[in-house]
Protein backbone atom coordinates (compact mmCIF):
# COMPACT_ATOMS: atom_id res chain seq x y z
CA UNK A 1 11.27 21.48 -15.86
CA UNK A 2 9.14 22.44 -12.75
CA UNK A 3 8.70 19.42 -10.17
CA UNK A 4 4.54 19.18 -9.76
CA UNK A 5 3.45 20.10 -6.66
CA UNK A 6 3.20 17.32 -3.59
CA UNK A 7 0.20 16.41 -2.27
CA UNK A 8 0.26 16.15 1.62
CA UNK A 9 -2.21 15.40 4.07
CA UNK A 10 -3.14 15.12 7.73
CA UNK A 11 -5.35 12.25 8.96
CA UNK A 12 -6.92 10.83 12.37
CA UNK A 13 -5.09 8.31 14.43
CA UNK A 14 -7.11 6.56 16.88
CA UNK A 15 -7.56 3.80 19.36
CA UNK A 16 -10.01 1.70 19.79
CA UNK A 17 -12.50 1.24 22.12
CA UNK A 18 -12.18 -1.84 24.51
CA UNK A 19 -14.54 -4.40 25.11
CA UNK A 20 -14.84 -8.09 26.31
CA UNK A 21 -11.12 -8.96 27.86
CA UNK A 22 -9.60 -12.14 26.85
CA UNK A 23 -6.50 -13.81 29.09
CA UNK A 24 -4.28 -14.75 26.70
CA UNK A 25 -3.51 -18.42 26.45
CA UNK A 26 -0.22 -19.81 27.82
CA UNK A 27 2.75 -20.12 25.37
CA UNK A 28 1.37 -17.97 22.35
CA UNK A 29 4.13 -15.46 21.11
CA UNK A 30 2.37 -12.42 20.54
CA UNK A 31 -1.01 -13.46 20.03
CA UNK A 32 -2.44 -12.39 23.34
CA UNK A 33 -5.53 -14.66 22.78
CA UNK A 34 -5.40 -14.81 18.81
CA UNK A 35 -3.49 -16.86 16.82
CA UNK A 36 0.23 -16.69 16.51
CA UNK A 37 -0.47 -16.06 12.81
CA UNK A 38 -2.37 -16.49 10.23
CA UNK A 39 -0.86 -15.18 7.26
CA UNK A 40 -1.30 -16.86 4.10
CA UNK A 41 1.40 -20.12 4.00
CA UNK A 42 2.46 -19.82 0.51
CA UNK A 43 5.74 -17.19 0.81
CA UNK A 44 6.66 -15.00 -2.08
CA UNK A 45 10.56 -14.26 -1.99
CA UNK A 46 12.38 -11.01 -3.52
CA UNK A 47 15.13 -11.94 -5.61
CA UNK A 48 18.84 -11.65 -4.67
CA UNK A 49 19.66 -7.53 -5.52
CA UNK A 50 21.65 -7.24 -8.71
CA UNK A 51 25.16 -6.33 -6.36
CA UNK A 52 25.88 -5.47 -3.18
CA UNK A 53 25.54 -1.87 -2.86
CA UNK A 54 27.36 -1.58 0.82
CA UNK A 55 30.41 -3.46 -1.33
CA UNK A 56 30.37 0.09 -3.49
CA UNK A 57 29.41 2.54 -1.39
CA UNK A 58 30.35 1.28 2.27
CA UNK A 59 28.80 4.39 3.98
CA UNK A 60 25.63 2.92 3.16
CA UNK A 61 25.94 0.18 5.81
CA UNK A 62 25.53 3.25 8.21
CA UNK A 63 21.92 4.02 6.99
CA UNK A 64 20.98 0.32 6.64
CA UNK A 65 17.13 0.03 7.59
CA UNK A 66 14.18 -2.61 6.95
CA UNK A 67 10.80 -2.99 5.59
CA UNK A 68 8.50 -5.79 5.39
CA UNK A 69 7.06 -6.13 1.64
CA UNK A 70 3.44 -7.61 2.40
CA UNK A 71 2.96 -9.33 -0.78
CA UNK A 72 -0.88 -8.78 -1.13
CA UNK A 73 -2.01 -11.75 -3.34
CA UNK A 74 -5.93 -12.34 -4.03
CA UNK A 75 -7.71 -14.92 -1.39
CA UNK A 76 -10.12 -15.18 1.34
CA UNK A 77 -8.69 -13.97 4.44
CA UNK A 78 -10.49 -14.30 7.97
CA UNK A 79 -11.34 -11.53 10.46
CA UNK A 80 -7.88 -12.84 12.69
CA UNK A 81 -5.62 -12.28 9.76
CA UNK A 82 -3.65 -9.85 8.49
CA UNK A 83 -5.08 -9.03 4.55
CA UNK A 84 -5.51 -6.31 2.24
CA UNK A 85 -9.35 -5.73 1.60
CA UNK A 86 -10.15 -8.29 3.85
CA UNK A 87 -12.91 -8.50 6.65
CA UNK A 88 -11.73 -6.18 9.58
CA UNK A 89 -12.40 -7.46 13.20
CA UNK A 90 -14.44 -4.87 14.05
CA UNK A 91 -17.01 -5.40 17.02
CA UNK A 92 -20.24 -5.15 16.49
CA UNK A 93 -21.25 -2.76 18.95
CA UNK A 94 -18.90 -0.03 18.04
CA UNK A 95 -19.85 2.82 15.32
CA UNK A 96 -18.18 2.04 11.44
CA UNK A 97 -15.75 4.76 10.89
CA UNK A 98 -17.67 7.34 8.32
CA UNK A 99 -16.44 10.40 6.32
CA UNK A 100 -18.72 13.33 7.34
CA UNK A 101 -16.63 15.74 5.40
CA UNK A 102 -18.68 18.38 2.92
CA UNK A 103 -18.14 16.61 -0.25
CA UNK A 104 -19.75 15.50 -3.68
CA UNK A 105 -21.02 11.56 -2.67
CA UNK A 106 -23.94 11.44 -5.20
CA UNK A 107 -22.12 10.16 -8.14
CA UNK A 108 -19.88 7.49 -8.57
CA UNK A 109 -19.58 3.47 -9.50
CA UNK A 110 -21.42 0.87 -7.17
CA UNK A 111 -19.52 -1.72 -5.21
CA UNK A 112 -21.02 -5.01 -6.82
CA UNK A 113 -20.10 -3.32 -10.23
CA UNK A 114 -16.92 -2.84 -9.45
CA UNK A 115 -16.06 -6.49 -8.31
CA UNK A 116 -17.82 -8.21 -10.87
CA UNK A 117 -16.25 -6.24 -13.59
CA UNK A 118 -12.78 -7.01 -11.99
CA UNK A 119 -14.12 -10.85 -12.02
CA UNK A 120 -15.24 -10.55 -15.59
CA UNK A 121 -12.17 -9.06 -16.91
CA UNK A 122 -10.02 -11.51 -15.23
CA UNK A 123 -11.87 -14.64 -16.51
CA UNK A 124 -12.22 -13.07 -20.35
CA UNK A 125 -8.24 -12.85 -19.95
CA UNK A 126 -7.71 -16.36 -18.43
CA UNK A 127 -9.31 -18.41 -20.90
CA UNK A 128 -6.43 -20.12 -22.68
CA UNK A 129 -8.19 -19.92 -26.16
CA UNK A 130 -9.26 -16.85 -27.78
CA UNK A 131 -8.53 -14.49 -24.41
CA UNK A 132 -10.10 -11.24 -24.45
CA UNK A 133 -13.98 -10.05 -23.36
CA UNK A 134 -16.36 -11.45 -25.97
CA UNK A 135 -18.66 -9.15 -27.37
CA UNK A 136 -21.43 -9.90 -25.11
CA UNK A 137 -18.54 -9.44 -22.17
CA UNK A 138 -17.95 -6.18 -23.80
CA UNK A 139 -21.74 -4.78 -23.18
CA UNK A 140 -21.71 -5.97 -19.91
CA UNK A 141 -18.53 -4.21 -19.20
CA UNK A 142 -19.78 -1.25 -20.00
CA UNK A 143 -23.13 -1.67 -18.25
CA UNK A 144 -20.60 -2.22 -14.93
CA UNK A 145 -18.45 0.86 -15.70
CA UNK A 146 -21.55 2.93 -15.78
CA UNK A 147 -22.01 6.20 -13.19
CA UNK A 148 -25.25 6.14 -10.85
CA UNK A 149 -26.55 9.14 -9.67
CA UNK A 150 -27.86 9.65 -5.77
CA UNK A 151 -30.16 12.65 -5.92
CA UNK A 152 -31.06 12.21 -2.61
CA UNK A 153 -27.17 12.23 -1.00
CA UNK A 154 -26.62 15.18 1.42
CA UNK A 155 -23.05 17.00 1.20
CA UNK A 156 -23.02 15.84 5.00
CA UNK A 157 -24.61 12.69 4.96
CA UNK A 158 -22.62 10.38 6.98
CA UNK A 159 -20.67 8.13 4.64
CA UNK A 160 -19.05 4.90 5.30
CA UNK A 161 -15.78 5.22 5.18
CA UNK A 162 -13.86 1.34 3.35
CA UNK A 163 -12.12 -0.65 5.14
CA UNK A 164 -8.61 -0.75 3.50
CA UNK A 165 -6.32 -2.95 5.39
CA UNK A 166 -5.69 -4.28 8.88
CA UNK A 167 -2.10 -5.55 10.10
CA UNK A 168 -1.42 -7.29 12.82
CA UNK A 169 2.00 -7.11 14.87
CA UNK A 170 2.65 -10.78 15.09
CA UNK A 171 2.23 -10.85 11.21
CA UNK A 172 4.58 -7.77 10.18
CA UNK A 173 8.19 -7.29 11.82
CA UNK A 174 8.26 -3.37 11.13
CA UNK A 175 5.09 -2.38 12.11
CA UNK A 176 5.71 -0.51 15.54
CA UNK A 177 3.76 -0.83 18.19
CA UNK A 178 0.69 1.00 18.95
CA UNK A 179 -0.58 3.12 21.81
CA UNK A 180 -1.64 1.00 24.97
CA UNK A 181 -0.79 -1.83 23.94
CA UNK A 182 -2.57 -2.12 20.68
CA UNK A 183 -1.39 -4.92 18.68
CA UNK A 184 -4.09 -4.40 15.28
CA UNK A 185 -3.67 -1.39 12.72
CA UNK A 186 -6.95 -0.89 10.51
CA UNK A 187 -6.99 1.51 8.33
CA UNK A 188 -9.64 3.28 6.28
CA UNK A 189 -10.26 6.12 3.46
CA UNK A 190 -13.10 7.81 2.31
CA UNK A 191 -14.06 6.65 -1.83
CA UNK A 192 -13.87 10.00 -2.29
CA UNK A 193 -10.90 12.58 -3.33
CA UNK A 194 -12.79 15.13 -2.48
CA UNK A 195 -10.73 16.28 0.81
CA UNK A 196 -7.99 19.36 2.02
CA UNK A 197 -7.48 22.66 0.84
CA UNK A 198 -7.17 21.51 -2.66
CA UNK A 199 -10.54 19.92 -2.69
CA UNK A 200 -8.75 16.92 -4.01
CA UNK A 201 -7.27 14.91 -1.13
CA UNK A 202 -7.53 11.81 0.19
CA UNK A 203 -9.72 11.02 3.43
CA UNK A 204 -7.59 8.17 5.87
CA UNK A 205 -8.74 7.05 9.55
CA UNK A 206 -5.99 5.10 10.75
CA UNK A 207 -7.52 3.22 14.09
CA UNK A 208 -5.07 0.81 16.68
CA UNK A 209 -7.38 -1.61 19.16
CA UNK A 210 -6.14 -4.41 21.24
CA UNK A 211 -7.30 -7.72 19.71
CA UNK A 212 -7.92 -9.57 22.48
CA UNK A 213 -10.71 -7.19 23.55
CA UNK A 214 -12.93 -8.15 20.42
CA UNK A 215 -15.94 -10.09 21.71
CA UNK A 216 -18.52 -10.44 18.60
CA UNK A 217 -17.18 -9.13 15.35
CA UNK A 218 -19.43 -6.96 12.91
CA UNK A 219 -20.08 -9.52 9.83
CA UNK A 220 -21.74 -7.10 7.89
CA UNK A 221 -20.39 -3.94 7.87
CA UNK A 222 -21.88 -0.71 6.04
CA UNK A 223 -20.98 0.08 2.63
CA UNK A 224 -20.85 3.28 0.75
CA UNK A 225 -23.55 3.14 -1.69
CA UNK A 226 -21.16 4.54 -5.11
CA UNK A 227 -17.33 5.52 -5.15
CA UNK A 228 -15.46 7.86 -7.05
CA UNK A 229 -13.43 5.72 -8.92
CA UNK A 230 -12.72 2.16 -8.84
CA UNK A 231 -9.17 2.72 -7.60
CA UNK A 232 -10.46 3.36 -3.96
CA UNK A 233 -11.91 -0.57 -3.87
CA UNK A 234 -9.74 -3.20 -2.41
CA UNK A 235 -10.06 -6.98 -3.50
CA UNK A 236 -9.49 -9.27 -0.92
CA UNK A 237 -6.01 -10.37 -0.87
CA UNK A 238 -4.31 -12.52 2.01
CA UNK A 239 -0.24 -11.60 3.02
CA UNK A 240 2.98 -12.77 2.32
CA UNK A 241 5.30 -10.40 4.55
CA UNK A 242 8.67 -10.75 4.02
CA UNK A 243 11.33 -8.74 5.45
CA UNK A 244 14.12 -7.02 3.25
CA UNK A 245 16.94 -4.67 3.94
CA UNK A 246 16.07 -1.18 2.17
CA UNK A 247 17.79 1.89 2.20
CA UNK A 248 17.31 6.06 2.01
CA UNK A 249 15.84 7.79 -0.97
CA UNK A 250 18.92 8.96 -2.44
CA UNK A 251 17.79 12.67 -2.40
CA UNK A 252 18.45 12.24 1.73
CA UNK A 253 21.51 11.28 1.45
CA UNK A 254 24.95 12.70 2.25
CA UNK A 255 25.30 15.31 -1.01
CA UNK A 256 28.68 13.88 -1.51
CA UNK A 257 27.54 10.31 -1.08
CA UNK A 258 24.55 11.07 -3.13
CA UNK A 259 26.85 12.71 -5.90
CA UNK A 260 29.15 9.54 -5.87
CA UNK A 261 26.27 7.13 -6.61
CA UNK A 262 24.82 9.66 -9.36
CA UNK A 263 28.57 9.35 -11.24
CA UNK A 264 28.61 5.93 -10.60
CA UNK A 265 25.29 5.66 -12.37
CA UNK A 266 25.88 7.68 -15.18
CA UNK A 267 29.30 5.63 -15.82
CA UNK A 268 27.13 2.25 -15.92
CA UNK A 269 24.46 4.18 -18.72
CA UNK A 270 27.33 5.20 -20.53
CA UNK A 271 28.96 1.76 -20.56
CA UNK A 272 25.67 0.22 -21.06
CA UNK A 273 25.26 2.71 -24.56
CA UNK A 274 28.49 2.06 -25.86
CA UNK A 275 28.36 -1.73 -25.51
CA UNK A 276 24.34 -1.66 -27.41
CA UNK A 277 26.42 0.27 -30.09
CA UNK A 278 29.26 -2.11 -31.25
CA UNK A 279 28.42 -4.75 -33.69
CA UNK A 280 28.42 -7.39 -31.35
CA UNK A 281 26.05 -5.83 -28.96
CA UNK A 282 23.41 -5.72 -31.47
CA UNK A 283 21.39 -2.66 -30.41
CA UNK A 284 19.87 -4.34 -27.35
CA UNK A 285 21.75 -5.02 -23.56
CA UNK A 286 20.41 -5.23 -20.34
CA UNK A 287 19.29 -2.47 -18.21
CA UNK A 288 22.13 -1.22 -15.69
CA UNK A 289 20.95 -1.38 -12.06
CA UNK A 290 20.07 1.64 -10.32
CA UNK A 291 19.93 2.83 -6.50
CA UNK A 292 16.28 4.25 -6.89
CA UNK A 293 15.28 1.18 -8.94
CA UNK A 294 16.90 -1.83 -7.99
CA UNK A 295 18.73 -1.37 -4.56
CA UNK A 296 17.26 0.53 -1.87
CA UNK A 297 13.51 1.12 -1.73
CA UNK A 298 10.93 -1.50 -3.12
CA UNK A 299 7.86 -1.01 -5.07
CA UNK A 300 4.58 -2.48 -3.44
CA UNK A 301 2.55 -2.07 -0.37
CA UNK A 302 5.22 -2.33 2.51
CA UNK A 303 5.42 -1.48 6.59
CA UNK A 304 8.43 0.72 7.11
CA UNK A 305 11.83 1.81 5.64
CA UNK A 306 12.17 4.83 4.25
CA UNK A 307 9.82 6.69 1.67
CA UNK A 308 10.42 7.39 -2.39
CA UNK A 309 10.06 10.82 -2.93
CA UNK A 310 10.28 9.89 -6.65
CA UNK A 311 8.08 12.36 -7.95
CA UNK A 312 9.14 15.48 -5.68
CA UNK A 313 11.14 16.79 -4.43
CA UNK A 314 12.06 15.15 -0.34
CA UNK A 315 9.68 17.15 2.26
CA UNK A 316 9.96 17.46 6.08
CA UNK A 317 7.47 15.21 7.39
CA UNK A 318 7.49 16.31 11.07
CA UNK A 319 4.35 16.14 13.91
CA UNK A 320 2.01 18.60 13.54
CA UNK A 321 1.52 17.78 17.33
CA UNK A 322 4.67 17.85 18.83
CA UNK A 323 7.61 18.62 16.01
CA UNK A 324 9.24 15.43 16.15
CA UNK A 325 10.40 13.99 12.86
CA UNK A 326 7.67 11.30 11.45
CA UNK A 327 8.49 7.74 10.44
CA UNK A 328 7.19 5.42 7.29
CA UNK A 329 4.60 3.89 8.93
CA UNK A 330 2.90 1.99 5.37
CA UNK A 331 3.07 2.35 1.96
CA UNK A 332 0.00 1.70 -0.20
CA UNK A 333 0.70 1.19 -3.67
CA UNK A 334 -0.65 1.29 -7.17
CA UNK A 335 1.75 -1.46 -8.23
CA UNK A 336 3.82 -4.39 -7.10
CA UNK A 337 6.20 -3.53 -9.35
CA UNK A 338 6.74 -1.79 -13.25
CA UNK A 339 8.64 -2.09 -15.51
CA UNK A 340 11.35 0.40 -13.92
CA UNK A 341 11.42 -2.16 -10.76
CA UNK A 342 11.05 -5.54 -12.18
CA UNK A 343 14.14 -6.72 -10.11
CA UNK A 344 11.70 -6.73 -7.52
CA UNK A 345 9.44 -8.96 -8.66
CA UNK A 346 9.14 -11.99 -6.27
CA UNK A 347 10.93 -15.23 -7.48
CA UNK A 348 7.20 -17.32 -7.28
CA UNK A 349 5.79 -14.50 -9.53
CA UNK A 350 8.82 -14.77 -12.57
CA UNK A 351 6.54 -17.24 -14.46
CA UNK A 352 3.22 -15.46 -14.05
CA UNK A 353 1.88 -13.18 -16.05
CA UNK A 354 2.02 -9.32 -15.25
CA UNK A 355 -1.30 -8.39 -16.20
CA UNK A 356 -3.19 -9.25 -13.21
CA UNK A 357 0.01 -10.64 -10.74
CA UNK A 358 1.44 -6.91 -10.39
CA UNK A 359 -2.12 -5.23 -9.34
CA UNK A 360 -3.39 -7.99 -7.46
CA UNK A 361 -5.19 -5.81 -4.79
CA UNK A 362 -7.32 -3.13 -7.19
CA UNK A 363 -6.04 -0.69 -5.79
CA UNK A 364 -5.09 2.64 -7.47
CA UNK A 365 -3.33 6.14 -5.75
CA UNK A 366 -3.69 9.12 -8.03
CA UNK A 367 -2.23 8.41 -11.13
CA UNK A 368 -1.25 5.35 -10.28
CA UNK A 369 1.35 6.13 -7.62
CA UNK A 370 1.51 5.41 -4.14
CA UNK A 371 0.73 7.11 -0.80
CA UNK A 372 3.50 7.33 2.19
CA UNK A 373 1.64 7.36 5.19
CA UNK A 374 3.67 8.78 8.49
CA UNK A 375 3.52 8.05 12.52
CA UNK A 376 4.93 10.16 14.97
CA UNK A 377 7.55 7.86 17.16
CA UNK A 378 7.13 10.05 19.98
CA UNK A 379 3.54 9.04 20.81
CA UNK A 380 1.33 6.94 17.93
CA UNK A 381 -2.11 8.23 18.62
CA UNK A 382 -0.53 11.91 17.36
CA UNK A 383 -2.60 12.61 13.55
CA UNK A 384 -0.58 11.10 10.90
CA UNK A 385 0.38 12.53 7.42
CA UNK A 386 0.86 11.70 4.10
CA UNK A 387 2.31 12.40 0.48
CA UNK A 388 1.40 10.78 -2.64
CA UNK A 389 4.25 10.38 -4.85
């Protein structure tokens, strides 16, 4: 069966501009005139892995890495935190980032709609008696879903770009530092898949600024007037990073080591369908763990590790700039988890239900799968790229 074809893109990675300096108060670790931190108190925790992996395979312990899990959870974050969909600090005198790409940008859903059908939806659900949209909930849910058309919308016309996260490197232990200096990653798409060869790429601005150097922060910053589909708007969502030991997609691995874990796993299946098949077993057991699944990379937005080339085949992700080899700088995802990586899911979120708790930011990448963004380590203001698996 043919693997479909990856999607892979090349982006702008900027600084930003400096403005009103700061000294940075005496005795605050990293801050440099902000905060310590500010991420959101309440910790989510994964859950112990199902074994120890380095106990079966101790060549593993040589590819060992980390990657901090952010933990996106719906809230009200501030302009000095670290958030998903949050308000950037952005000063006030410097341009909004825009798409000015030749694109469709006359058709899509509007902002408001978007948000207050998410709102709707989630307090139709809630309701402890009866849950479910009403029928008058139903109308107006399909009033909200509705397309607008912008006649007047130029190819060209500038378009504001969204501002999709910003991470701080106080807040997030594998988030490498930036050029100059820079301690504050923002980063932005265009609503619109409308970019690349293909016609059908994504549109990023990644953008690193020194903190301190933020006098007056933009409060109000432009919107885009529709989007092409509701996937490309965030929801607000404060941070719980937590750092966890992750390791390679198994595709990069050694071929022998690679082989060993694929016998291994196919030895725990078969055990697994002869146990469901004797009386006693009753038709049902639990799933076996798996590498991809369960024990080296996890499922959710996360700052570094190594990248899931789940859905194709592993790709050379080197600098278009210089050659070097790229690194996993963030991975944005559809998901906090599925079904296929519900060992994941954090030990505060066990009781919850899965409806809303595993898409908490609104977010959704292609066909709801998530998009590996890459840095160059040589130098970070090189352009970036990305694959959507």
């Amino acid at each position: 069966m043919p693997r479909p074809i990856p999607e892979y893109g090349r982006g702008t990675s900027r600084k930003g501009g400096g403005f009103r300096a700061v000294p940075p108060p005496a005795g605050v670790p990293g801050g440099r005139g902000r905060p310590a931190s500010r991420v959101a108190s309440m910790q989510r925790t994964t859950p112990p892995r199902p074994l120890d992996v380095e106990a079966l395979f101790p060549e593993l312990a040589a590819y060992r890495g980390t990657t901090t899990r952010l933990h996106p959870r719906p809230g009200r974050p501030g302009a000095t935190a670290s958030s998903v969909g949050g308000p950037l600090l952005w000063p006030a005198d410097e341009p909004w980032p825009v798409c000015g790409e030749a694109h469709g940008r006359g058709r899509g859903r509007r902002p408001a709609d978007i948000h207050r059908r998410r709102r709707v939806l989630a307090a139709a659900w809630a309701r402890e008696h009866a849950p479910g949209p009403t029928e008058e909930e139903r109308e107006l849910l399909v009033e909200l879903h509705r397309e607008h058309r912008l006649p007047e919308a130029a190819a060209k016309d500038p378009l504001p770009m969204i501002g999709l996260a910003q991470l701080y490197r106080r807040d997030v232990p594998d988030l490498p530092a930036g050029p100059d200096d820079c301690d504050l990653l923002q980063v932005f798409w265009c609503p619109f898949s409308a970019h690349g060869p293909s016609g059908h790429g994504l549109g990023l601005d990644l953008r690193w600024r020194r903190s301190w150097e933020v006098g007056r922060v933009l409060t109000a910053p432009p919107q885009p007037p529709v989007v092409g589909s509701d996937g490309f708007l965030p929801e607000a969502c404060v941070l719980h990073p937590e750092q966890v030991v992750t390791y390679p997609f198994a595709g990069l691995l050694p071929e022998e080591l690679c082989a060993r874990i694929d016998a291994w796993e196919d030895s725990l299946e078969a055990e697994a369908e002869q146990t469901a098949a004797q009386p006693a077993g009753g038709g049902n057991t639990a799933e076996p763990p798996r590498y991809q699944y369960d024990l080296s990379i996890p499922p959710g937005w996360r700052v570094g590790g190594f990248a899931s080339w789940h859905a194709t085949d592993p790709y050379p992700m080197d600098c278009l700039t210089c050659g070097a080899p790229m690194s996993l700088l963030l991975t944005i995802d559809s998901s906090e988890w599925d079904g296929g990586s519900r060992s994941w899911r954090p030990l505060q979120d066990q009781e919850r239900s899965a409806r809303h708790s595993a898409t908490p930011t609104g977010v959704v990448v292609g066909r709801w799968g998530e998009l590996n963004v890459f840095a160059c380590p040589e130098d970070p203001e090189h352009p970036h790229r990305w694959s959507i698996q």
